[in-house]
N, C-alpha and C. Protein backbone atom coordinates (compact mmCIF):
# COMPACT_ATOMS: atom_id res chain seq x y z
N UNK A 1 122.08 63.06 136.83
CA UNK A 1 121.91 63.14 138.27
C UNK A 1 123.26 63.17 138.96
N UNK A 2 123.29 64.20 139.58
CA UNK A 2 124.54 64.25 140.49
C UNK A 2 124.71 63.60 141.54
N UNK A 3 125.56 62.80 142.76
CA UNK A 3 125.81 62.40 143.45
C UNK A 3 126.48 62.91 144.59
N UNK A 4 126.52 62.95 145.74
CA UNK A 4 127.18 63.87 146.55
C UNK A 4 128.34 62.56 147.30
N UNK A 5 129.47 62.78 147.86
CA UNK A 5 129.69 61.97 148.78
C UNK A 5 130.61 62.60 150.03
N UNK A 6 130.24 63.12 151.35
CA UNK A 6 131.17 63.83 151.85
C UNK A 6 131.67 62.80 152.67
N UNK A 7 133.09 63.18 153.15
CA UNK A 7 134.00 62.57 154.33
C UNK A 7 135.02 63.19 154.51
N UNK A 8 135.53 62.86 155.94
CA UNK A 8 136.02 63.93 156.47
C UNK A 8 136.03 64.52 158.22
N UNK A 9 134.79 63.95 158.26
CA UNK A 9 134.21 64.39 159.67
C UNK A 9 134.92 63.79 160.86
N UNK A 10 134.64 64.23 162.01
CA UNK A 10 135.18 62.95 163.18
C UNK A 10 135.18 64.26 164.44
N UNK A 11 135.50 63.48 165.76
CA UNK A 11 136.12 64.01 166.22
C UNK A 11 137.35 65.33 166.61
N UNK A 12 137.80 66.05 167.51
CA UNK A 12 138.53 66.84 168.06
C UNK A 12 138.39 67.19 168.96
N UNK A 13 139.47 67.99 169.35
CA UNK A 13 139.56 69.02 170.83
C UNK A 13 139.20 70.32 170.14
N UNK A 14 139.09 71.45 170.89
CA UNK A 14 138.13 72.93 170.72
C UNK A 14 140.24 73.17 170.22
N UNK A 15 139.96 74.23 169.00
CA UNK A 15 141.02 74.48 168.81
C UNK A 15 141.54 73.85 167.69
N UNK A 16 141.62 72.65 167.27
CA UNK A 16 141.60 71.68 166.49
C UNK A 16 140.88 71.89 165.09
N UNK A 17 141.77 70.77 164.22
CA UNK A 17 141.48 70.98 162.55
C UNK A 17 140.65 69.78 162.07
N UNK A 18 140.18 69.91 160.84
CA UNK A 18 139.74 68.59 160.31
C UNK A 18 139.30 69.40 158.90
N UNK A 19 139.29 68.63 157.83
CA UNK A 19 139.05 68.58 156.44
C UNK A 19 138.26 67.99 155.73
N UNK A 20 137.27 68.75 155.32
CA UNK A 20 135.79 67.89 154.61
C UNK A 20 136.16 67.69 153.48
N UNK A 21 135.82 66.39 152.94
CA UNK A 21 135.75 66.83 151.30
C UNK A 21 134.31 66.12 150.88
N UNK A 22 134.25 66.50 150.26
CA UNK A 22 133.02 65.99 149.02
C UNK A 22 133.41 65.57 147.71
N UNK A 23 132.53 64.76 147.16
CA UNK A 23 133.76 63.99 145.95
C UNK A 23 131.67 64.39 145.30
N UNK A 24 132.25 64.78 143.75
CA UNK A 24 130.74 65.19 143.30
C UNK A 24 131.35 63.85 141.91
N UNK A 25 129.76 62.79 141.29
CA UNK A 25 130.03 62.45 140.18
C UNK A 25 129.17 62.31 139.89
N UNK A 26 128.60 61.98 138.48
CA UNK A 26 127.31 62.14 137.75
C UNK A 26 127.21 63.42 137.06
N UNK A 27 127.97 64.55 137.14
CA UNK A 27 127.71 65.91 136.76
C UNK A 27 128.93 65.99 136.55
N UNK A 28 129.45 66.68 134.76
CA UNK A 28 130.54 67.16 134.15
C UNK A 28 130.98 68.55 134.02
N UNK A 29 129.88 69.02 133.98
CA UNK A 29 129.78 70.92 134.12
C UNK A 29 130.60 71.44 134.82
N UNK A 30 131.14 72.56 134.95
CA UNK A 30 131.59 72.96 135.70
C UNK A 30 131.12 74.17 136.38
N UNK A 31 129.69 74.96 135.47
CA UNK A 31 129.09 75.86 135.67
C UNK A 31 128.20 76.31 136.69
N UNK A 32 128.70 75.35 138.11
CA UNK A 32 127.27 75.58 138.71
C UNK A 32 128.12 75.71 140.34
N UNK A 33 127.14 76.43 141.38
CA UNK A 33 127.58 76.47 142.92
C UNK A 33 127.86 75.06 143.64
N UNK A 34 129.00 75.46 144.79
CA UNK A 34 128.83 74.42 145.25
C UNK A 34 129.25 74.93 146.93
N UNK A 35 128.72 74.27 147.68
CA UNK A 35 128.60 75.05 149.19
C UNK A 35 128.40 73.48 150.28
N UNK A 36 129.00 74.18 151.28
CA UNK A 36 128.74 73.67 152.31
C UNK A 36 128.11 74.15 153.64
N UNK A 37 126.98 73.13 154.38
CA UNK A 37 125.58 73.59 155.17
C UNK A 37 125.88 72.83 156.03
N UNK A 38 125.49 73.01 157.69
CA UNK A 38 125.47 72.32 158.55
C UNK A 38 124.00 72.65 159.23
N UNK A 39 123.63 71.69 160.04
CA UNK A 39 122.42 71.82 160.82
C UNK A 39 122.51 71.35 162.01
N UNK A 40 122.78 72.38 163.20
CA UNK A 40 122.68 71.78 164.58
C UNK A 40 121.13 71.53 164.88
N UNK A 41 121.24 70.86 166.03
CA UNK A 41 120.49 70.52 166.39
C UNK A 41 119.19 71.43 166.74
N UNK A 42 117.57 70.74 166.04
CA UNK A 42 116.56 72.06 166.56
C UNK A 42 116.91 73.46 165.99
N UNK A 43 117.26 73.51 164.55
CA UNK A 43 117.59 74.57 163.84
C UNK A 43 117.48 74.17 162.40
N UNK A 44 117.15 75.07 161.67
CA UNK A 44 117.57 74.89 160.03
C UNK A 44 118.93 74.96 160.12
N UNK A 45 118.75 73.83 158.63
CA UNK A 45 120.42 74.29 157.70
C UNK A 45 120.59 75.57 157.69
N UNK A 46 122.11 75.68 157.77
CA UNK A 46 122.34 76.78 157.50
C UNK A 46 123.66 77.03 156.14
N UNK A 47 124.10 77.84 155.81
CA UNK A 47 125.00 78.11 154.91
C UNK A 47 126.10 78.33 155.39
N UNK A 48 127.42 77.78 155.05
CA UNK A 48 128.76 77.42 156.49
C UNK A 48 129.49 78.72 155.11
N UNK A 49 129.65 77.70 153.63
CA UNK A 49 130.55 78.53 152.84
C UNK A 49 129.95 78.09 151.72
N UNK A 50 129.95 78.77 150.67
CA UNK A 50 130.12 78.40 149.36
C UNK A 50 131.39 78.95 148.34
N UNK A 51 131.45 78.32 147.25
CA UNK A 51 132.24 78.66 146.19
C UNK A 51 131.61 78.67 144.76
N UNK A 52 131.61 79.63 143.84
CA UNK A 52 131.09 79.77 142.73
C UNK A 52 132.37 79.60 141.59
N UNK A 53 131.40 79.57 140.08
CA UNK A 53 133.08 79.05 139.18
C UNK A 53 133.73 80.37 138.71
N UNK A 54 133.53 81.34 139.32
CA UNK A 54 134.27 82.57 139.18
C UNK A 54 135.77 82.92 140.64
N UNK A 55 135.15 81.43 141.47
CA UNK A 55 135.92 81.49 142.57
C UNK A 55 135.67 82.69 143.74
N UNK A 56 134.14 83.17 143.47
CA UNK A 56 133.95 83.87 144.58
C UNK A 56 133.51 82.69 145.71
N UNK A 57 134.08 83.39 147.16
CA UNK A 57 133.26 82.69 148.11
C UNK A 57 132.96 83.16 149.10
N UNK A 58 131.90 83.32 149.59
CA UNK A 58 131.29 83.83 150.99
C UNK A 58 131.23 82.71 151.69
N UNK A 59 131.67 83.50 153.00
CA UNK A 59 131.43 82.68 154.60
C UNK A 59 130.25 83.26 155.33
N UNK A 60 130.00 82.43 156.02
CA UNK A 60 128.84 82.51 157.36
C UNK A 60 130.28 83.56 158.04
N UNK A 61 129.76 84.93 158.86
CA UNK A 61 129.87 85.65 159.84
C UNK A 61 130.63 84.66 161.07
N UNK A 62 129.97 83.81 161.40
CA UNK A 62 130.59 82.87 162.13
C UNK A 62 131.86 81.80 162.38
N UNK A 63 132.28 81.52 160.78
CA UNK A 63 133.18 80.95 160.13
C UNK A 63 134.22 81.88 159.89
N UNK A 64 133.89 83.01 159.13
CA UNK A 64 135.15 83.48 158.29
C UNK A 64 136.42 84.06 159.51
N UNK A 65 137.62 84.09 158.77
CA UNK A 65 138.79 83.55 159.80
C UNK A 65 139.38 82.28 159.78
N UNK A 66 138.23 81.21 159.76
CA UNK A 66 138.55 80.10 160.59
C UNK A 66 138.44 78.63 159.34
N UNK A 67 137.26 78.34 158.26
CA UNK A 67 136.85 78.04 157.46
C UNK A 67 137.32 77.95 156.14
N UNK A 68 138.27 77.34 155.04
CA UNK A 68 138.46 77.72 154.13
C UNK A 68 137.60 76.86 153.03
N UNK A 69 137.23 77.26 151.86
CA UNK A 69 136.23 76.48 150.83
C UNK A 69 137.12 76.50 150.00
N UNK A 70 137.51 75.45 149.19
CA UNK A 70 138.06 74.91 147.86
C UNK A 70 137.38 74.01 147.24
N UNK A 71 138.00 74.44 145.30
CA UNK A 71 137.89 72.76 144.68
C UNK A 71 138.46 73.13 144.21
N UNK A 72 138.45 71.53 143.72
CA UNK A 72 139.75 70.85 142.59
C UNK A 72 138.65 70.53 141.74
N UNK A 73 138.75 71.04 140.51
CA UNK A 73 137.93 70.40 139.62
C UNK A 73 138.52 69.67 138.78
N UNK A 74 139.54 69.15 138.75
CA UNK A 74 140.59 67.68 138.11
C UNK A 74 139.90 66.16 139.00
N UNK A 75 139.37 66.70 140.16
CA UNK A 75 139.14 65.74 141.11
C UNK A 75 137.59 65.61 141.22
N UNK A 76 136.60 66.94 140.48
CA UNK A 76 135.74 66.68 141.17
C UNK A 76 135.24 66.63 142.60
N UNK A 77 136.40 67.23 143.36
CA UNK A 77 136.35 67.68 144.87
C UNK A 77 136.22 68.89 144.94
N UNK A 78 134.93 68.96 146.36
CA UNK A 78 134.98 70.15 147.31
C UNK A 78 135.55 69.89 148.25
N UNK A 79 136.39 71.02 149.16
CA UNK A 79 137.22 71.19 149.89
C UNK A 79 136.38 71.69 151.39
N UNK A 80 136.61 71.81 152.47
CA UNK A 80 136.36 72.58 153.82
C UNK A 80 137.30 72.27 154.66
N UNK A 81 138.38 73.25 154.73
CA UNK A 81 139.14 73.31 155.53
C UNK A 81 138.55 73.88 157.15
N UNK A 82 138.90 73.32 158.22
CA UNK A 82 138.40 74.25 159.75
C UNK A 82 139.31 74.03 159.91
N UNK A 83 139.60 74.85 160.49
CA UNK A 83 140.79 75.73 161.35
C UNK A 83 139.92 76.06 162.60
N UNK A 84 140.95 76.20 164.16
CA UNK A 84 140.18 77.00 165.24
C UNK A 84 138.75 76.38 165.63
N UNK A 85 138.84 75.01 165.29
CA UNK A 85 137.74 74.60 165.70
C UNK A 85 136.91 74.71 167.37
N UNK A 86 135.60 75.17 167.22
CA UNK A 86 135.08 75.49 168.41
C UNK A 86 133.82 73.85 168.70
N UNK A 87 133.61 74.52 169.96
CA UNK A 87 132.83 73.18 170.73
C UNK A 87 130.81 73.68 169.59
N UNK A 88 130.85 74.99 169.52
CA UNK A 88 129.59 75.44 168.87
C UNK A 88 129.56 74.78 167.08
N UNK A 89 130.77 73.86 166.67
CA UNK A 89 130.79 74.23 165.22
C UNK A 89 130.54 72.81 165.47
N UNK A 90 130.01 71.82 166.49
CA UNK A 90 129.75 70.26 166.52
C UNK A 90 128.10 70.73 166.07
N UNK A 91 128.38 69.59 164.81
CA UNK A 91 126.81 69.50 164.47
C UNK A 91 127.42 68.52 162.94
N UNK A 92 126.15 67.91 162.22
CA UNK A 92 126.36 67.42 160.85
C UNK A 92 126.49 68.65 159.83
N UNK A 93 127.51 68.25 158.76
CA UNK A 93 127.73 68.93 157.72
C UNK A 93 127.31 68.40 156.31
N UNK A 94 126.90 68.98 155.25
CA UNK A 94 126.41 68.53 154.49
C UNK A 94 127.15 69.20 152.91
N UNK A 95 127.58 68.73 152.24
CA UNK A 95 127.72 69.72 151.00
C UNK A 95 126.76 69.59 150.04
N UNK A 96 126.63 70.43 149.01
CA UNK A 96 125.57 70.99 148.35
C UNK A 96 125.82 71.27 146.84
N UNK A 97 125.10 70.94 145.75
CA UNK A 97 125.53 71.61 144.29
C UNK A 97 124.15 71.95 144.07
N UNK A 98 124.86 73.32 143.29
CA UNK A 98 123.39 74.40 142.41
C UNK A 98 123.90 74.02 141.36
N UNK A 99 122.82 73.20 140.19
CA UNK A 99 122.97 73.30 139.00
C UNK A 99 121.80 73.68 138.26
N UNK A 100 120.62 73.87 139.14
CA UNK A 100 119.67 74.65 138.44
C UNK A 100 119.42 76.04 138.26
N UNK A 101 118.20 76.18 137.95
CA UNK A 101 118.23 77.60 137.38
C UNK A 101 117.84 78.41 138.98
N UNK A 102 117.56 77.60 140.19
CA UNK A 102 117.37 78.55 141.54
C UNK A 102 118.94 78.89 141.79
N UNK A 103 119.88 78.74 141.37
CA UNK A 103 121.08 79.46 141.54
C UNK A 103 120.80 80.93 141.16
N UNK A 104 119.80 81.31 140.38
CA UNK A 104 120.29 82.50 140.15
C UNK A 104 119.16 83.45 140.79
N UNK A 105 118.23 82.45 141.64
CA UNK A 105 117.42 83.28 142.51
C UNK A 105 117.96 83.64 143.90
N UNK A 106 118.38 82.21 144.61
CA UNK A 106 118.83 82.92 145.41
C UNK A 106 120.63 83.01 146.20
N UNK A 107 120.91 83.48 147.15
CA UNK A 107 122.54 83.77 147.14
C UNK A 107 122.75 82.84 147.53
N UNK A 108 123.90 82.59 147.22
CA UNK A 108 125.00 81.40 147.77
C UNK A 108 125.20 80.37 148.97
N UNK A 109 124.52 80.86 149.48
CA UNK A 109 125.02 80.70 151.16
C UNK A 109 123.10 80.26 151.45
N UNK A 110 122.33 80.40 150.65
CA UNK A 110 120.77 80.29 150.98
C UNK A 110 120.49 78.69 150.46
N UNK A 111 120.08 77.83 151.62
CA UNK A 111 119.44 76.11 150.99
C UNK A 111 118.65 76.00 149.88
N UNK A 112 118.12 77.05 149.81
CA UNK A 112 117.14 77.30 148.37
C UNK A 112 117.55 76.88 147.36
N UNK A 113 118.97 77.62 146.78
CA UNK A 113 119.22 77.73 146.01
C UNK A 113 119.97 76.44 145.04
N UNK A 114 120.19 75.14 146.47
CA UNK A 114 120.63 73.98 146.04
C UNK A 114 120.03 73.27 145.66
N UNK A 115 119.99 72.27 144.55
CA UNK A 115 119.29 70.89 144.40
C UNK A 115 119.82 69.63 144.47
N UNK A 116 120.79 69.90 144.51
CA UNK A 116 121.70 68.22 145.04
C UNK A 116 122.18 68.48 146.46
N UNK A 117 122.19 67.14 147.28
CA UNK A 117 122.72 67.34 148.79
C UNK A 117 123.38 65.64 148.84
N UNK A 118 124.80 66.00 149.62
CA UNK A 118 125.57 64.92 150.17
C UNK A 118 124.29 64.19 151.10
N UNK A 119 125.50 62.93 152.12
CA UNK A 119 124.26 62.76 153.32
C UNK A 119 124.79 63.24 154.23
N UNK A 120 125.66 63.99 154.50
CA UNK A 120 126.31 64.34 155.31
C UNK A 120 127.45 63.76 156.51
N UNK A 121 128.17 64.76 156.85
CA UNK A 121 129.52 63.89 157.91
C UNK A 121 129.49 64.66 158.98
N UNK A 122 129.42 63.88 160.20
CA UNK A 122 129.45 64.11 161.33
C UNK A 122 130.69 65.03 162.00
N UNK A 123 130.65 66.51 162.49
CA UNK A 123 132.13 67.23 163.24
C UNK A 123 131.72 66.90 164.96
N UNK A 124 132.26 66.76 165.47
CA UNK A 124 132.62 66.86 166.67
C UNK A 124 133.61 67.31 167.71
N UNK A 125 133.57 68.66 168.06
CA UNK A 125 134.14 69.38 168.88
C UNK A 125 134.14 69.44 170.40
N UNK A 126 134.85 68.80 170.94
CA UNK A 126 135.29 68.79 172.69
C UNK A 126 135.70 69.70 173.00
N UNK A 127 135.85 70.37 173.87
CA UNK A 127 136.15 71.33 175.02
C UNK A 127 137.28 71.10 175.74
């Protein structure tokens, strides 16, 4: 059983940075997705970024530019860099690992496809 733990979150001004990480333990593999989802308010999760172990990564349309996804797998860390933070990107964030076999149903960036979830960390963007 995998474990999620993100932190990272907080406060800013519109414009402004902050750095998620997720610390994954219980799971040694290295074979499987790992992504980060946010859910504003009165909306589904959605898919912010992921990273696969080939090091591909897709962004949300909304993000890319601004968003960077890493890991360290010495650390067992996922990374989310924001950059250009906007007042629209305030909502909870959540990170995510695919280690089942719905990784290969659906894409990266789709909630489906995860079976482990952090509890998530709070962004907050001012104006």
């Amino acid at each position: 059983q995998a474990q999620l733990v993100e932190s990272g979150g907080g406060s800013v001004q519109s414009g402004g940075s902050l750095r998620l990480s997720c610390v994954v333990s219980g799971y040694t593999a290295r074979n499987y997705y790992m992504g980060w989802f946010r859910q504003p308010p009165g909306r589904e999760r959605e898919g912010v970024a992921a990273i696969d172990p080939n090091g591909s990564t897709p962004y949300a349309e909304s993000v890319k530019g601004r968003f960077t996804i890493s890991r360290d797998y010495t650390k067992n860390t996922l990374y989310l860099q924001m950059d250009s933070l906007k007042p629209e990107d305030t909502t909870m964030y959540y990170c995510a690992a695919a280690t089942s076999s719905t990784r290969y149903i659906y894409t990266a960036l789709e909630v489906s496809a995860y079976n482990y979830w952090g509890q998530g960390t709070q962004v907050t963007v001012s104006s």
